[in-house]
C-alpha atoms as a PDB file:
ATOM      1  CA  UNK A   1     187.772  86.456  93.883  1.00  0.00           C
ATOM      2  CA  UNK A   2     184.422  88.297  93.996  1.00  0.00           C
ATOM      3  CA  UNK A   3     181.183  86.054  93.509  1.00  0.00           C
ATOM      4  CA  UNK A   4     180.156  89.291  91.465  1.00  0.00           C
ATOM      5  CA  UNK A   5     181.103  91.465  88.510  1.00  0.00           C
ATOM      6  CA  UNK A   6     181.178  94.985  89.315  1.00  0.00           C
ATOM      7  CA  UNK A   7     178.239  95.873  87.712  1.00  0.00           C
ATOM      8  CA  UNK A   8     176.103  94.181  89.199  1.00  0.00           C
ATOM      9  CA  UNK A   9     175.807  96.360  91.815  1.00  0.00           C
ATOM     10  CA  UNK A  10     171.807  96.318  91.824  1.00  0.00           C
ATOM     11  CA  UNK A  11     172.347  92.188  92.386  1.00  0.00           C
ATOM     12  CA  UNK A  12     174.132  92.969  95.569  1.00  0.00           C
ATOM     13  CA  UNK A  13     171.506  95.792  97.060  1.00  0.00           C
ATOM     14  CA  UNK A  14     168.576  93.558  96.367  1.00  0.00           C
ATOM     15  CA  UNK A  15     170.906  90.521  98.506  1.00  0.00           C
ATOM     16  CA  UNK A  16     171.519  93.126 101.496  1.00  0.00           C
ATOM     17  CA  UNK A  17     167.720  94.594 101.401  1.00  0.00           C
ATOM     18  CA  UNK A  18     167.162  90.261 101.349  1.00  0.00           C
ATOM     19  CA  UNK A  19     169.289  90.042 104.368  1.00  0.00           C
ATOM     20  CA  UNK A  20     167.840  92.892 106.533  1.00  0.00           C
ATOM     21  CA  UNK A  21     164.691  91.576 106.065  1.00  0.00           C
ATOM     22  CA  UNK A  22     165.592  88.001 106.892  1.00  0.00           C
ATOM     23  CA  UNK A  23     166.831  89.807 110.348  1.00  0.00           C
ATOM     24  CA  UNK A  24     164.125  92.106 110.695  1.00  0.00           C
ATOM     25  CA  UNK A  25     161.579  88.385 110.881  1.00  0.00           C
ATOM     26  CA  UNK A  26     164.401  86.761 113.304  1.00  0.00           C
ATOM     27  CA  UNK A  27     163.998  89.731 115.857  1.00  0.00           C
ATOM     28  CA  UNK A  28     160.335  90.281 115.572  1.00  0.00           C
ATOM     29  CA  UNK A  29     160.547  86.093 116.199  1.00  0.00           C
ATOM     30  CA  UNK A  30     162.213  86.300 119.216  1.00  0.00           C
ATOM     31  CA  UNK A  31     159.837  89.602 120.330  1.00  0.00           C
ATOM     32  CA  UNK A  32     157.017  87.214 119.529  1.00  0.00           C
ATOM     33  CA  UNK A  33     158.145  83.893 121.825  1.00  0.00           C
ATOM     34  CA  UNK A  34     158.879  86.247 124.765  1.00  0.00           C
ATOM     35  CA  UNK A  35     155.725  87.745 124.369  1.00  0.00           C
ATOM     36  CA  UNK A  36     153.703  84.441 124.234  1.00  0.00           C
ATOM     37  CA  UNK A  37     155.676  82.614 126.673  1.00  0.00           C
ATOM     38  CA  UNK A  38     154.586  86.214 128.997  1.00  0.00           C
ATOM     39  CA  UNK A  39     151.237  86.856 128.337  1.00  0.00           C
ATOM     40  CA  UNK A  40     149.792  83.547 125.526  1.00  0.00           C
ATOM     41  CA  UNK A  41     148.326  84.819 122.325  1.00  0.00           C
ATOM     42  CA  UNK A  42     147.425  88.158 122.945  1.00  0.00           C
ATOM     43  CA  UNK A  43     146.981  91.223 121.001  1.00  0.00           C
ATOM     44  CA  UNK A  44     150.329  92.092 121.507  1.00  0.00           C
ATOM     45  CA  UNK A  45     151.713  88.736 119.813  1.00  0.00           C
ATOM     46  CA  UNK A  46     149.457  88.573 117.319  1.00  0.00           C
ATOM     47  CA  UNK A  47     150.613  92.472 116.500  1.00  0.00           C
ATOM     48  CA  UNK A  48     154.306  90.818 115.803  1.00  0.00           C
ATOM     49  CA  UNK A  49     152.931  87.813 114.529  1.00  0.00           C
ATOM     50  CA  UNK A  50     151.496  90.007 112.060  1.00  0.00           C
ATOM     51  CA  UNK A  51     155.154  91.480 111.288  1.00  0.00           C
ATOM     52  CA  UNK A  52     157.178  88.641 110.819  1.00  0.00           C
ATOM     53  CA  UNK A  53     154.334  87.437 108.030  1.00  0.00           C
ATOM     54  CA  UNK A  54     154.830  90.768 106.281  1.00  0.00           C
ATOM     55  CA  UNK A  55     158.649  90.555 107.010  1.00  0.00           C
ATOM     56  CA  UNK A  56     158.768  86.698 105.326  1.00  0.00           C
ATOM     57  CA  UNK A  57     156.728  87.617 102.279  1.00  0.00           C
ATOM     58  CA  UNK A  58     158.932  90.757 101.425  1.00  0.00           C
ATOM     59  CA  UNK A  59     162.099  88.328 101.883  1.00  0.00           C
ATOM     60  CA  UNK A  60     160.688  86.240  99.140  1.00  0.00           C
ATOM     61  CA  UNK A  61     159.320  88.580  97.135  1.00  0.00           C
ATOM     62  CA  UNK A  62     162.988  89.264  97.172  1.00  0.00           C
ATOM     63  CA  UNK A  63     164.537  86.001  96.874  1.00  0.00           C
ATOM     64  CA  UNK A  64     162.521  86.108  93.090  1.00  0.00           C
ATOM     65  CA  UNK A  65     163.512  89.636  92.251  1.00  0.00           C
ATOM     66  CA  UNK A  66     167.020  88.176  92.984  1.00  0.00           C
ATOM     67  CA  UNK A  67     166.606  84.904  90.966  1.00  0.00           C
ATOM     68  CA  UNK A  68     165.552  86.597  88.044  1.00  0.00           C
ATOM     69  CA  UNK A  69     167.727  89.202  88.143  1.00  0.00           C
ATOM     70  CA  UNK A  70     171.183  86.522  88.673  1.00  0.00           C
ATOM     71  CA  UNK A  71     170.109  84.362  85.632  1.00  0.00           C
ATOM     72  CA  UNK A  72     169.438  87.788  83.043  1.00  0.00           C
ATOM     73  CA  UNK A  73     172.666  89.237  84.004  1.00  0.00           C
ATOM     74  CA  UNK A  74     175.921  87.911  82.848  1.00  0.00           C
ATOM     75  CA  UNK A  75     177.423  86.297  86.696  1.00  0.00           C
ATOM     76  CA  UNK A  76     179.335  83.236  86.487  1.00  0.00           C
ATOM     77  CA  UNK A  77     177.156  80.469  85.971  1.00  0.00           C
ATOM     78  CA  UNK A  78     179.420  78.934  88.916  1.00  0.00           C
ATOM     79  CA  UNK A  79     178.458  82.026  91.346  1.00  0.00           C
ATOM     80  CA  UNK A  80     175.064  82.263  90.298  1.00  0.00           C
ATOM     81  CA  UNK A  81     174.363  78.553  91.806  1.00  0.00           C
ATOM     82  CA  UNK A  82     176.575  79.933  94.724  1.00  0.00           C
ATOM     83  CA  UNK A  83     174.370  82.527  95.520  1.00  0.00           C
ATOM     84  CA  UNK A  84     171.276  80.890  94.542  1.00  0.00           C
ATOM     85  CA  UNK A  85     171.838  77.812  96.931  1.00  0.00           C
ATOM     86  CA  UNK A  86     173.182  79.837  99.482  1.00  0.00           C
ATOM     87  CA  UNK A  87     170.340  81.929  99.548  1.00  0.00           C
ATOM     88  CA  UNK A  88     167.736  79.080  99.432  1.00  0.00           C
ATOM     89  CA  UNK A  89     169.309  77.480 102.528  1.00  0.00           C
ATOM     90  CA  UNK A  90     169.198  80.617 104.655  1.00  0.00           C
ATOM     91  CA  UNK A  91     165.413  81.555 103.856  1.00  0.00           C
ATOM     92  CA  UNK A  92     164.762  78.357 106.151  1.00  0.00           C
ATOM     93  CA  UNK A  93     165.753  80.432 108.607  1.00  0.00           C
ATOM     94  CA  UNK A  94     162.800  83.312 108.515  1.00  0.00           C
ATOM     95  CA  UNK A  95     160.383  80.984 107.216  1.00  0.00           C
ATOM     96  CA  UNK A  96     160.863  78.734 110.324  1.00  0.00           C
ATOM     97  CA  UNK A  97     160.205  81.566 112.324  1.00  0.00           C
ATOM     98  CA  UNK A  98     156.914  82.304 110.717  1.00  0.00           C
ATOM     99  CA  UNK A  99     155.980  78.719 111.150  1.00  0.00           C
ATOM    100  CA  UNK A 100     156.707  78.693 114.923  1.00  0.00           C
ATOM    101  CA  UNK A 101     154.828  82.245 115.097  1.00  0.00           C
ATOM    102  CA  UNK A 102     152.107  81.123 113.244  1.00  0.00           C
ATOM    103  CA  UNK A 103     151.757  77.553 115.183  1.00  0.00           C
ATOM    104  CA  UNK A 104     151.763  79.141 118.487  1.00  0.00           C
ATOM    105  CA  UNK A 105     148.952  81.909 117.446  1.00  0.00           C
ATOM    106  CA  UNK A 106     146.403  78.738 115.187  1.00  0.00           C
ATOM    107  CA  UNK A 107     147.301  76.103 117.727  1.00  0.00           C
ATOM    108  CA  UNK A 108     147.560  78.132 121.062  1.00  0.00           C
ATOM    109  CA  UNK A 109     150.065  75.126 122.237  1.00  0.00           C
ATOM    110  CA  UNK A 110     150.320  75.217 126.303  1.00  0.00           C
ATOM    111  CA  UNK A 111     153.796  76.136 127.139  1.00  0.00           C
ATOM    112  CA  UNK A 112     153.664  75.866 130.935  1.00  0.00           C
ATOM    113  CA  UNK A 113     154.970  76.817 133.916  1.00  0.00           C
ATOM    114  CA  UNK A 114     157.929  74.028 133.975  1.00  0.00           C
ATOM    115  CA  UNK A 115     158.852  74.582 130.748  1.00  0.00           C
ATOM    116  CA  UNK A 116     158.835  78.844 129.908  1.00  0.00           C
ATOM    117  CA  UNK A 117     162.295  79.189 131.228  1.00  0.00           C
ATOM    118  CA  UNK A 118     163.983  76.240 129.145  1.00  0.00           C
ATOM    119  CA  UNK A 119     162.079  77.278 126.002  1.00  0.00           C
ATOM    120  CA  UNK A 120     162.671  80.904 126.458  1.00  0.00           C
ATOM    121  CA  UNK A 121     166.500  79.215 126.445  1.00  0.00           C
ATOM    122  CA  UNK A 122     166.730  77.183 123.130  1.00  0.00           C
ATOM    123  CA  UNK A 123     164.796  80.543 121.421  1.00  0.00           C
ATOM    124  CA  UNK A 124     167.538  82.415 122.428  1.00  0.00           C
ATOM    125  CA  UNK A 125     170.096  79.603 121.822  1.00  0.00           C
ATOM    126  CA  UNK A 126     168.749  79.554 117.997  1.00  0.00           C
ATOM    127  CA  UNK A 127     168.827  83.120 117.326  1.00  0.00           C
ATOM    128  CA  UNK A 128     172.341  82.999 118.289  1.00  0.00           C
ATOM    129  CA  UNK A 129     173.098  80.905 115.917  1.00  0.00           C
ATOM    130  CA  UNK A 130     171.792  82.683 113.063  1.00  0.00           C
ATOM    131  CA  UNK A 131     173.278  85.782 114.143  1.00  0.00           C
ATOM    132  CA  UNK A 132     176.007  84.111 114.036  1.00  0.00           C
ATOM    133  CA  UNK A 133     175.491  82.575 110.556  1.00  0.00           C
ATOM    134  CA  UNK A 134     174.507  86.011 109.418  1.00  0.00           C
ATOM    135  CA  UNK A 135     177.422  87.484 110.824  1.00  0.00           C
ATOM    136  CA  UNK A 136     179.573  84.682 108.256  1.00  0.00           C
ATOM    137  CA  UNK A 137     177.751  85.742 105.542  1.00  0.00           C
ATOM    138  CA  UNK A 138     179.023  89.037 105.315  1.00  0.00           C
ATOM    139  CA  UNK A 139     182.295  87.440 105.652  1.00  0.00           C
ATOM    140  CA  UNK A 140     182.225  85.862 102.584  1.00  0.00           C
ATOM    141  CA  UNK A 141     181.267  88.732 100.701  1.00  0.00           C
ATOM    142  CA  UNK A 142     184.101  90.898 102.106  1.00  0.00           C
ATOM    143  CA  UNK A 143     186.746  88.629 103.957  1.00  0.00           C
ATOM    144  CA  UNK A 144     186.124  85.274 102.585  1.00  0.00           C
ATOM    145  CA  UNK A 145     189.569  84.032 104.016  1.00  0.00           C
ATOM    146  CA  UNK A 146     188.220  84.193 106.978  1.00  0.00           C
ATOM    147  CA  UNK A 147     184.856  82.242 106.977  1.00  0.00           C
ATOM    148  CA  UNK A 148     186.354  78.608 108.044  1.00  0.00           C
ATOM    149  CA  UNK A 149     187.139  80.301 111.404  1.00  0.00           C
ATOM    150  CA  UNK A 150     183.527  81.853 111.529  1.00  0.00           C
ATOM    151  CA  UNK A 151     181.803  78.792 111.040  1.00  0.00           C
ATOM    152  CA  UNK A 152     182.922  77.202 113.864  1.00  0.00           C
ATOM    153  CA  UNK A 153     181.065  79.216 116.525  1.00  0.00           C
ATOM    154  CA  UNK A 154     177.655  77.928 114.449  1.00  0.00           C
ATOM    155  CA  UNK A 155     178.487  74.555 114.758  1.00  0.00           C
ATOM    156  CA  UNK A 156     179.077  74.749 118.652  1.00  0.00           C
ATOM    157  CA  UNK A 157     175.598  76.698 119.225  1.00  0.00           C
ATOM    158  CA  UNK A 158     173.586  73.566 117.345  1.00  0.00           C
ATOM    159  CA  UNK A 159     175.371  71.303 119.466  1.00  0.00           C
ATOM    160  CA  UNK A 160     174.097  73.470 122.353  1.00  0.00           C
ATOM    161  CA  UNK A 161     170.499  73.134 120.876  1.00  0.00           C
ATOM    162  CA  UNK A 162     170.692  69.778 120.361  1.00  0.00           C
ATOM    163  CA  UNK A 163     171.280  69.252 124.608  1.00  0.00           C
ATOM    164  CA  UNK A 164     168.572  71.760 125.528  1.00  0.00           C
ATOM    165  CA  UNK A 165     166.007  70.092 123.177  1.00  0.00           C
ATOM    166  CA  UNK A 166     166.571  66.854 123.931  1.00  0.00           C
ATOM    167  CA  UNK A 167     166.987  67.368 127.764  1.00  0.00           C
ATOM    168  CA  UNK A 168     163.720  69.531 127.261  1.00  0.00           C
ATOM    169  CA  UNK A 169     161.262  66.831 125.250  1.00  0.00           C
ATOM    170  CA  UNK A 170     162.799  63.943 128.015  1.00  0.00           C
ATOM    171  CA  UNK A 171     161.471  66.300 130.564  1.00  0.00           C
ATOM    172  CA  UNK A 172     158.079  67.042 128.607  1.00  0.00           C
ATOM    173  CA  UNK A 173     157.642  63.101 128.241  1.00  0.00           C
ATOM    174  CA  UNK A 174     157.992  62.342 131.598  1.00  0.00           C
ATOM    175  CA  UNK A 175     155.805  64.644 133.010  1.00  0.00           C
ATOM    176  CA  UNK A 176     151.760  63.902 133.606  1.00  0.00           C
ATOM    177  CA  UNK A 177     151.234  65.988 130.955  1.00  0.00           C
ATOM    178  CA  UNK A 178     148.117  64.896 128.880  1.00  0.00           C
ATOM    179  CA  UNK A 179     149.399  63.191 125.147  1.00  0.00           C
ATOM    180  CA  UNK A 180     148.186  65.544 122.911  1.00  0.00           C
ATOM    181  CA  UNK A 181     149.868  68.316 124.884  1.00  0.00           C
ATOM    182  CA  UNK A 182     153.073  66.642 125.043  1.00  0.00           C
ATOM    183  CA  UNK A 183     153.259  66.049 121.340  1.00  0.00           C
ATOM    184  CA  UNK A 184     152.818  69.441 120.588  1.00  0.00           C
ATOM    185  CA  UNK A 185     155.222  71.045 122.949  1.00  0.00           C
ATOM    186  CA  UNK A 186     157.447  68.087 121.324  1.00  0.00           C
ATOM    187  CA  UNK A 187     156.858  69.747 117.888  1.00  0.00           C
ATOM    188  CA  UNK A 188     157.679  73.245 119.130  1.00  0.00           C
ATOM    189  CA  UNK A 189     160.958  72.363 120.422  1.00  0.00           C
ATOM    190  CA  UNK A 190     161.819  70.789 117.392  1.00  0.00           C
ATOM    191  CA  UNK A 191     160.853  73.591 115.115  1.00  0.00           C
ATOM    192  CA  UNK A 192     162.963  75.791 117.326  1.00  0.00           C
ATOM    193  CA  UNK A 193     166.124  73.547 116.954  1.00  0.00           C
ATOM    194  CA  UNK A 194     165.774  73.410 113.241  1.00  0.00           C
ATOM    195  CA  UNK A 195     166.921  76.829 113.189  1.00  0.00           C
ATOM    196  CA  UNK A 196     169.654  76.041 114.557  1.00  0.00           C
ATOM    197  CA  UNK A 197     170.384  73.247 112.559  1.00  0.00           C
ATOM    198  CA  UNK A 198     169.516  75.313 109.292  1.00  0.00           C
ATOM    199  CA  UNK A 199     172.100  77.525 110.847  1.00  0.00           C
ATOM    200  CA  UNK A 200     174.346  74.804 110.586  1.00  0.00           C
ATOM    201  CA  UNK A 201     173.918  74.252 106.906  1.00  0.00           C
ATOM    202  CA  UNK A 202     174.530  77.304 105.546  1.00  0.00           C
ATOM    203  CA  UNK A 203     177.657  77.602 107.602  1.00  0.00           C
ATOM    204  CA  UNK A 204     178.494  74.043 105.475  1.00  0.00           C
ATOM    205  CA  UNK A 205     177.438  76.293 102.322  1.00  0.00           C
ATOM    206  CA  UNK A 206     179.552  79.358 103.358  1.00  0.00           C
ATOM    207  CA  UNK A 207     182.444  77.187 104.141  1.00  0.00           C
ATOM    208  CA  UNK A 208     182.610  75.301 100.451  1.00  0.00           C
ATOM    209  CA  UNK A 209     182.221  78.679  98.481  1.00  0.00           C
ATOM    210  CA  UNK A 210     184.722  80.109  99.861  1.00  0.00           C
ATOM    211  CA  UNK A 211     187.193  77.476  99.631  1.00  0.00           C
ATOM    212  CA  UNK A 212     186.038  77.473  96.302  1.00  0.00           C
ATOM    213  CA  UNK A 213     186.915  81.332  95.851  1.00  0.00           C
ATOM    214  CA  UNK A 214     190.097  80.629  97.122  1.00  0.00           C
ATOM    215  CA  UNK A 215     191.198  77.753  94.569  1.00  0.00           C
END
């Protein structure tokens, strides 16, 4: 079963322009990391820091055409809380990466030496993971029978996050690194896993509505 009538057809353009926006901030995201892990908070990164801002405001100025648009149309009340929740869960996903961008260009945290090649890692770890999430997504708006099977890769690239992060903040703990400097590169890496783990629970979401579809 569709989550949509078929006219609303102007619902489903505004939720793919929401999507390739919600990408567009995940790729200038990774762009930025490499770029500060390369060269700190240059003009360069502060260029695509710029971009994924723009990038996250357009995705919600979105996410409330969407909203408003879903509850003065005539969807399924049922969908409609589908679509809403679903889309709720995965904006964690671009606003995260406007939080890390944004920490890294306010707070200038140190990422040294040591630690540039496992960071550069989990960043690359985590937007795996919501390419693959993404990647589900369209799923359940054209194959939904097939979006238990999709979900599976998600879970297995969190579980990868989880290792790297907490082999990484063990690492950061037990270095001679000053305190303050450790509890920021602490909150980095955690901000970075959350994507993952956001990841994670819209595969949950994606998994339940289309079970739910298929009932």
């Amino acid at each position: 079963m569709s989550l949509f009538f078929r006219r609303e057809k102007e619902v489903r353009r505004l939720i793919g322009e929401y999507f390739e926006v919600a990408d567009r901030a995940i790729e200038e995201f990774e762009l930025a990391v490499g770029c500060y892990l390369g060269s700190g908070p240059c003009e360069q990164f502060r260029e695509i820091d710029a971009r994924i801002h723009a990038a996250e405001s357009e995705a919600d100025d979105l996410l409330r055409r969407i909203e408003k648009m879903l509850y003065s149309r005539s969807l399924l009340p049922e969908s409609r809380g589908d679509i809403l929740g679903l889309l709720e869960h995965f904006d964690k996903m671009p606003n995260l990466a406007e939080t890390i961008s944004f920490m890294l260009d306010t707070q200038q945290v140190q990422v040294g030496d040591a630690y540039r090649a496992a960071v550069a890692e989990l960043v690359e770890v985590n937007v795996e993971a919501y390419r693959l999430v993404r990647k589900t997504v369209d799923k359940l708006f054209s194959s939904p029978d097939e979006v238990g099977e999709a979900v599976l890769p998600v879970d297995e690239k969190e579980s990868e996050s989880d290792r790297l992060e907490g082999k990484l903040i063990r690492e950061v703990f037990a270095s001679d690194l000053d305190g303050f400097s450790k509890i920021m590169l602490r909150e980095l890496i955690q901000l970075i896993g959350d994507i993952s783990d956001s990841a994670e629970n819209v595969a949950g979401r994606l998994e339940i509505i289309s079970l739910k579809k298929r009932i």
